[in-house]
Structures are given as structure tokens and as C-alpha cells.
Protein backbone atom coordinates (compact mmCIF):
# COMPACT_ATOMS: atom_id res chain seq x y z
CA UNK A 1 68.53 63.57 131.96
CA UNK A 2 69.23 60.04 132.76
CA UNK A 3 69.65 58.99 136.61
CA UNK A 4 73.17 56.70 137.23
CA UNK A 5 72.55 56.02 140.74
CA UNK A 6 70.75 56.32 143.88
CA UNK A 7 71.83 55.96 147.51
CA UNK A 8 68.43 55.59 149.34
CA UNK A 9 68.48 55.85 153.36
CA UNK A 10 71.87 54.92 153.49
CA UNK A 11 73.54 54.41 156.51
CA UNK A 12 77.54 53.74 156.80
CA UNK A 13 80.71 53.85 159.49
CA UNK A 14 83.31 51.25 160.61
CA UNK A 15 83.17 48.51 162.56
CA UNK A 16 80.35 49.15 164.61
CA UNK A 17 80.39 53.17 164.65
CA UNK A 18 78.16 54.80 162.41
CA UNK A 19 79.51 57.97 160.53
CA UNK A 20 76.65 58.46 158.29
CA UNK A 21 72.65 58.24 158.92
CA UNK A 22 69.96 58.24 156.56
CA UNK A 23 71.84 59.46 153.04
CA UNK A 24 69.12 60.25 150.37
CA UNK A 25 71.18 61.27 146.96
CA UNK A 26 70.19 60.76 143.56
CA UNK A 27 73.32 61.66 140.50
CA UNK A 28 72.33 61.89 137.33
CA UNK A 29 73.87 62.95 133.95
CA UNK A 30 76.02 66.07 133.86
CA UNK A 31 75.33 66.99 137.62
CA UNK A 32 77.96 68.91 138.54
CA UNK A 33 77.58 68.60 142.89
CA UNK A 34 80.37 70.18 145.19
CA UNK A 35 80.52 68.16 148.35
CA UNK A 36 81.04 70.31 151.50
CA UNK A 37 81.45 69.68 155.11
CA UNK A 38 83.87 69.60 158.20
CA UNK A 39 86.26 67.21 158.60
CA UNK A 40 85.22 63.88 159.90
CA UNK A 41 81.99 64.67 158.56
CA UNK A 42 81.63 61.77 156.42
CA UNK A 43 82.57 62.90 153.08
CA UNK A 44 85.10 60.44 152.25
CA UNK A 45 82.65 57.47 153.52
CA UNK A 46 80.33 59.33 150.72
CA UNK A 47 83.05 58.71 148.12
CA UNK A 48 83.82 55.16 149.83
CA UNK A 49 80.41 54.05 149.71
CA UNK A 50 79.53 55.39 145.82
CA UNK A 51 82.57 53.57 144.69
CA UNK A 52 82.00 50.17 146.38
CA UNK A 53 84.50 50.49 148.81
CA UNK A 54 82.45 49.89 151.79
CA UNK A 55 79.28 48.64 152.13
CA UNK A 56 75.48 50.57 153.62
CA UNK A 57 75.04 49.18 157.32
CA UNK A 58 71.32 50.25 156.04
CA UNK A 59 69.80 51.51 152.81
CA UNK A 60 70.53 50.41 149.39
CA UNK A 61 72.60 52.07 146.33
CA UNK A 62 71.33 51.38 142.90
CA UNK A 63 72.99 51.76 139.91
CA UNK A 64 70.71 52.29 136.30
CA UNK A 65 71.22 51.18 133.04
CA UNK A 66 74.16 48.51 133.23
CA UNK A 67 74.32 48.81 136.68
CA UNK A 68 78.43 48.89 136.85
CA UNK A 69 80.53 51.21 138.96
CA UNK A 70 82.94 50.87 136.16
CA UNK A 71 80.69 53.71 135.08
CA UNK A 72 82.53 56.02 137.65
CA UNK A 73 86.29 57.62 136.75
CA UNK A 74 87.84 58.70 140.42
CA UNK A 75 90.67 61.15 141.19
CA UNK A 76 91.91 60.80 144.68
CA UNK A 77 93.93 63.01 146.51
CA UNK A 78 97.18 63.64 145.15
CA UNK A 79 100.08 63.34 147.12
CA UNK A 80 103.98 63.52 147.20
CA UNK A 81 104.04 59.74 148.01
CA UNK A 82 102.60 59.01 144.17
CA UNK A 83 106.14 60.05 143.04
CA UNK A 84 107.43 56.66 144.82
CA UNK A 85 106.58 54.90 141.94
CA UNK A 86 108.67 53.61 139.06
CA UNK A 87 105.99 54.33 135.95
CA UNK A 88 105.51 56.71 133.32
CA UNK A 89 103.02 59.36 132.51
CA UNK A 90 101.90 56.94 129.49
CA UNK A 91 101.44 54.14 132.08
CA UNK A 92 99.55 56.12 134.45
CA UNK A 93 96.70 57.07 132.24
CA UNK A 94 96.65 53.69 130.36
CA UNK A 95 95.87 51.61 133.79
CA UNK A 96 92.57 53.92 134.01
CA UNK A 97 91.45 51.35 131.34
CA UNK A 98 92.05 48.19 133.69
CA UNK A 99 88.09 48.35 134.79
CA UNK A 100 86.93 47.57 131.65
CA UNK A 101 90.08 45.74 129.97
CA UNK A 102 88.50 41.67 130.02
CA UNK A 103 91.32 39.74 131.77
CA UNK A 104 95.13 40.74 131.12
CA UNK A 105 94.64 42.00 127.56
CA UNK A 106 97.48 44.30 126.78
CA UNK A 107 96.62 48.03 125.88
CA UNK A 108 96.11 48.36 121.96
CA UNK A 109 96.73 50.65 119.41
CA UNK A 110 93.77 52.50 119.63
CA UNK A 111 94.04 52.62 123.84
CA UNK A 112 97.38 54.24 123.55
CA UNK A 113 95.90 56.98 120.68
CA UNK A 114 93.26 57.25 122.88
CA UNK A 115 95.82 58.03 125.84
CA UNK A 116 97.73 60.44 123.79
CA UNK A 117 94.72 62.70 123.26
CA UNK A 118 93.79 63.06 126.34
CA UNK A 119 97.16 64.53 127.42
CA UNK A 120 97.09 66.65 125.19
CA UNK A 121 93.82 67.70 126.50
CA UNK A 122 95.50 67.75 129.78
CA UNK A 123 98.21 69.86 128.30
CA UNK A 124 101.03 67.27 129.17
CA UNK A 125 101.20 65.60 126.03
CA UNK A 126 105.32 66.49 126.11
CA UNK A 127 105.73 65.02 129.20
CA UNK A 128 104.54 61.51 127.87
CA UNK A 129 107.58 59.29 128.60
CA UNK A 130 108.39 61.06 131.82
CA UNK A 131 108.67 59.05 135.04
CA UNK A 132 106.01 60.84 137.48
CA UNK A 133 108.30 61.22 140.33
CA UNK A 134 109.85 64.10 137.47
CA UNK A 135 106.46 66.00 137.75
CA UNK A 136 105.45 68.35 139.64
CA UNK A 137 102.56 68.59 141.53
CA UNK A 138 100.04 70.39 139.27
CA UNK A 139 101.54 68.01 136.40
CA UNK A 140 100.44 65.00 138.42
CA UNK A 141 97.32 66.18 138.97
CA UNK A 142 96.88 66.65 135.16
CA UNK A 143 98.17 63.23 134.60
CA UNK A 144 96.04 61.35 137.54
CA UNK A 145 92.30 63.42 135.78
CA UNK A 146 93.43 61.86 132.65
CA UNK A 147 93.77 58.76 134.37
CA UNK A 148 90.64 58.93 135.40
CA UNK A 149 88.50 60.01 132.66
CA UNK A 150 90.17 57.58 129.92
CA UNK A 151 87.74 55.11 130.34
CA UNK A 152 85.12 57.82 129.47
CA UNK A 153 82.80 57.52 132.74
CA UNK A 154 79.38 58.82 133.19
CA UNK A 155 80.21 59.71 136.71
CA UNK A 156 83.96 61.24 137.20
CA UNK A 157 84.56 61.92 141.11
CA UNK A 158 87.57 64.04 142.69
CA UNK A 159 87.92 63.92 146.45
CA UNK A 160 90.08 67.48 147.23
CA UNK A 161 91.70 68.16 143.62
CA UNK A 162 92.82 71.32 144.46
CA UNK A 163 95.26 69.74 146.84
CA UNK A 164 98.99 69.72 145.95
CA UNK A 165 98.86 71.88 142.85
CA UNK A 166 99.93 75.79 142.34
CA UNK A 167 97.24 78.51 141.87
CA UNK A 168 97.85 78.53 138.49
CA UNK A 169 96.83 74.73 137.60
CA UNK A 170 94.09 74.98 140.05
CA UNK A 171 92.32 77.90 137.77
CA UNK A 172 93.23 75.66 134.39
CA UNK A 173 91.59 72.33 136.79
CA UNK A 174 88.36 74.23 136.82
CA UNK A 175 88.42 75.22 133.62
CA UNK A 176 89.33 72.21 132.24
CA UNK A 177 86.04 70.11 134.85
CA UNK A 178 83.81 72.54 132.86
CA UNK A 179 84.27 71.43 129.86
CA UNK A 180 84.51 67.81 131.39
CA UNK A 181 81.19 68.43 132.95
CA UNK A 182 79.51 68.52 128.97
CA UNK A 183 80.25 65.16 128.69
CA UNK A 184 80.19 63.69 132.60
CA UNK A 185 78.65 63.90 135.51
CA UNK A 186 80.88 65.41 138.33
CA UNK A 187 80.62 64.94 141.70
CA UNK A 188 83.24 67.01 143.68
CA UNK A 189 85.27 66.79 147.36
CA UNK A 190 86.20 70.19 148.30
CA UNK A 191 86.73 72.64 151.76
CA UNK A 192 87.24 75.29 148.97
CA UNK A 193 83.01 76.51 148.94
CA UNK A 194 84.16 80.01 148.00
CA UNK A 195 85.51 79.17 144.76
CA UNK A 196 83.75 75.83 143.90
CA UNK A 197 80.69 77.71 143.71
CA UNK A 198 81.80 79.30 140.66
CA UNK A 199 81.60 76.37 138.89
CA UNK A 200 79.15 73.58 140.60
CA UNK A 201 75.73 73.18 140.23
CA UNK A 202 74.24 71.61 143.32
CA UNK A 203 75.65 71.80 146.91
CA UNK A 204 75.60 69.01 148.90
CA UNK A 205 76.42 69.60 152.86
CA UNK A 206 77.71 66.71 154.38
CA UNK A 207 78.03 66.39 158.55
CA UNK A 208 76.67 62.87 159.62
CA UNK A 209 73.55 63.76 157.48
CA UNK A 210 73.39 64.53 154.17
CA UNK A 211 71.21 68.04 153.35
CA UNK A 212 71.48 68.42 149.04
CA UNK A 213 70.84 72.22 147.69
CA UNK A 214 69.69 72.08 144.63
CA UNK A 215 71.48 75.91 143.52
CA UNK A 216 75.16 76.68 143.16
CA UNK A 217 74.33 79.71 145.25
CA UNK A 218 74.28 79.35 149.36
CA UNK A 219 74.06 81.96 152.30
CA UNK A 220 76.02 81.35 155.53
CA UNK A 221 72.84 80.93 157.19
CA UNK A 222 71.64 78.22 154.98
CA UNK A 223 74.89 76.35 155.78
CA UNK A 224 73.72 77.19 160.19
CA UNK A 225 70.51 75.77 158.64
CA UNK A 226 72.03 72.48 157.78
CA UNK A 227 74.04 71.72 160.26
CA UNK A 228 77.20 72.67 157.77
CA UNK A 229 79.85 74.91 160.15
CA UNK A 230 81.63 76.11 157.78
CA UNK A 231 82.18 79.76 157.75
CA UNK A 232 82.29 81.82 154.37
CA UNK A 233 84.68 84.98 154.41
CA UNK A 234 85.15 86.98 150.67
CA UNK A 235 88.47 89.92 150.45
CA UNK A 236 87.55 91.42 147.72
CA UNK A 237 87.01 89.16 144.54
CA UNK A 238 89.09 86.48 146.17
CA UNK A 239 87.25 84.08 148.20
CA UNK A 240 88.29 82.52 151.28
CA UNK A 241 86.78 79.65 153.56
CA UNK A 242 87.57 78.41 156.66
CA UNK A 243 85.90 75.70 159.38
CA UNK A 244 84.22 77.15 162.19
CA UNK A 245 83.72 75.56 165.38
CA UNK A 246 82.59 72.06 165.67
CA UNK A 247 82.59 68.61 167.45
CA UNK A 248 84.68 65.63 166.65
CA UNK A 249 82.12 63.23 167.17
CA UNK A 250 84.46 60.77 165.40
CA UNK A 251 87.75 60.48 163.49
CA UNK A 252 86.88 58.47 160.05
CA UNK A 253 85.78 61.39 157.65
């Protein structure tokens, strides 16, 4: 498989704190890599950095191929506030075609077919000329993934997806990244390591430092082992997770 990009001895923060030190990561095609970690960690300055956001106070990030982060579909966190504004559910996946639209072209024929389809694939296909502030929440998130994979990415990224959706939709979200992952890379933001190991490849622990297991499968004292205090705890067949104790060296995560 092809590599899309590298983040070698990367170091990032704001203004003149540093939140992470010394990132090695390589992504390539059809990873699927569940990002872990406590809060103010550093995982969102992972996401940040990958998507151009900020820039390494040390260490470079290369892109292969055509070197464009226009390469990368992102679904943010979802959040009541998204129902603010006055657009449709047509709209909202169309604009994921902005990054590689040349200028102010308006969306074509073929953009809008291409739209349709993929809410259907999203399973909102009815919901097409609804305003978004009608939808609920695991609707939204439906209509933000299409969003984001319209463009057809090599690299789609999801910071907390399971956020602001029902149990049901989050089952149907997992389902729905495998069959993504055939066709994408995935690299995915979640607390949730009890389920997202169900469906990741790789684990990547993120606190400061950046440790990468290369196995979908990880033992409470591999996360002690890298520095990762998060605490796994399984009732039965459902699995739970929660933070243990740890400092807040900082408050950017």
C-alpha cells in the first residue's frame, strides 16, 4: 500500500507552549488508526497539524503523490450549534466539493448526482431538501460524513463521531466506516477504546508523545506502558471506558 503522508519528529503547541514532542506517524492507504488519549493530550493538535491548521514548531509533514491535503475528507465534532444555520442537507454535502471546485464554479449536474448517492448511502436520501436545524442529531452526523467523503479522499478523518448521535446511529456509523475503510484511509478521534477496537486497525496513544500499536488489540498494561491513562472496564459484552487519573499539564488538547 501506498504511503499519503508522514509527520516526522514533529513538534507542535501554541504560542510558545509545546503540547506535542517528537510525533513519528506514517498513514497510508486503507489504515484504519483509532486515536486514543486523555484530554489535553494533544489529539486535536494531531488533527490540527495533519490538516494544515497549525504549523510543526519542529519536524516536517510530507505529503506523497500530489502532495495536497485536499486529499483528506474531515468530520468534526458535531454539535447542536450546526443547527444555527440556514442551509439544506443538499447544500451541506455539496460544499464538501469547495477544495477541489477551481474558483466559484457552481456545482454541476454530475456534483449534485454525485451528492444524491451518497445520501442514499448515508440513508438520508429523503431528507434531501430539509433545513439541518430539522435533523436530529444522528441525521446530522449522517449528513456532515457525507460531507466529508464527497470529494472522495484518500484520507477521511473524524475527531469524536460518536458524539451527539443515539446508540442506534452510532452502531450503523461503524458499520457504515467499514465499508468506507475499502476505499479510504481512516484515521479516527475517539475516548470510546472499548468499542473502537472492534473495528480499527492500529492504535495510536496520544499524551504529549505519540506511541503507534501496530494491532487493534491492547492490554491495560500496554496503555501503563505508554504513558496512555486510560482505564479499560468490559460488563459483559458491552464495553465501557473511562479516564483514569492524570495531570493537566496544559489546557489545548
Amino acid at each position: 500500500m501506498a504511503d499519503i503522508l508522514e509527520l516526522n519528529g514533529v513538534s507542535a503547541g501554541y504560542d510558545s507552549e509545546m503540547v506535542l514532542k517528537g510525533i513519528d506517524l506514517t498513514i497510508s492507504d486503507l489504515d484504519f488508526i483509532g486515536v486514543i488519549g486523555p484530554n489535553g493530550g494533544g489529539k486535536t493538535t494531531l488533527v490540527k497539524l495533519i490538516l494544515g491548521l497549525i504549523k510543526p514548531m519542529e519536524g516536517s509533514i510530507i505529503f506523497h503523490e500530489s502532495g495536497e491535503r485536499s486529499l483528506i475528507g474531515y468530520l468534526p465534532q458535531v454539535s447542536q450549534n450546526d443547527k444555527k444555520f440556514p442551509i439544506t442537507v443538499l447544500e451541506v454535502v455539496l460544499s464538501g466539493l469547495m477544495s477541489v471546485k477551481q474558483g466559484f464554479r457552481s456545482y454541476t449536474r454530475n456534483d449534485k448526482s454525485r451528492a444524491m448517492e451518497i445520501l442514499e448511502m448515508m440513508g438520508v436520501k429523503h431528507l434531501v431538501r430539509k433545513s439541518i436545524g430539522e435533523l436530529s442529531g444522528g441525521q446530522m452526523q449522517r449528513v456532515f460524513l457525507g460531507r466529508a467523503i464527497i470529494a472522495n479522499p484518500r484520507l477521511l478523518i473524524l475527531d469524536e463521531p460518536n458524539t451527539f448521535v443515539d446508540n442506534k446511529f452510532e452502531h450503523d456509523l461503524y458499520q457504515l466506516l467499514s465499508e468506507l475503510n475499502e476505499k479510504m484511509a481512516i484515521l479516527m478521534v475517539s475516548h470510546d477504546v472499548g468499542t473502537i477496537t472492534s473495528y480499527v486497525k492500529t492504535i495510536a496513544c496520544v499524551n504529549r508523545n505519540l506511541h503507534y500499536h501496530r494491532s487493534n488489540i491492547i492490554t491495560q498494561s500496554q496503555l501503563t506502558a505508554y504513558n496512555c491513562p486510560i482505564q479499560l472496564i468490559t460488563h459483559g459484552e458491552v464495553p465501557h471506558t473511562v479516564l483514569g487519573e492524570h495531570l493537566h499539564i496544559h489546557n489545548h488538547d
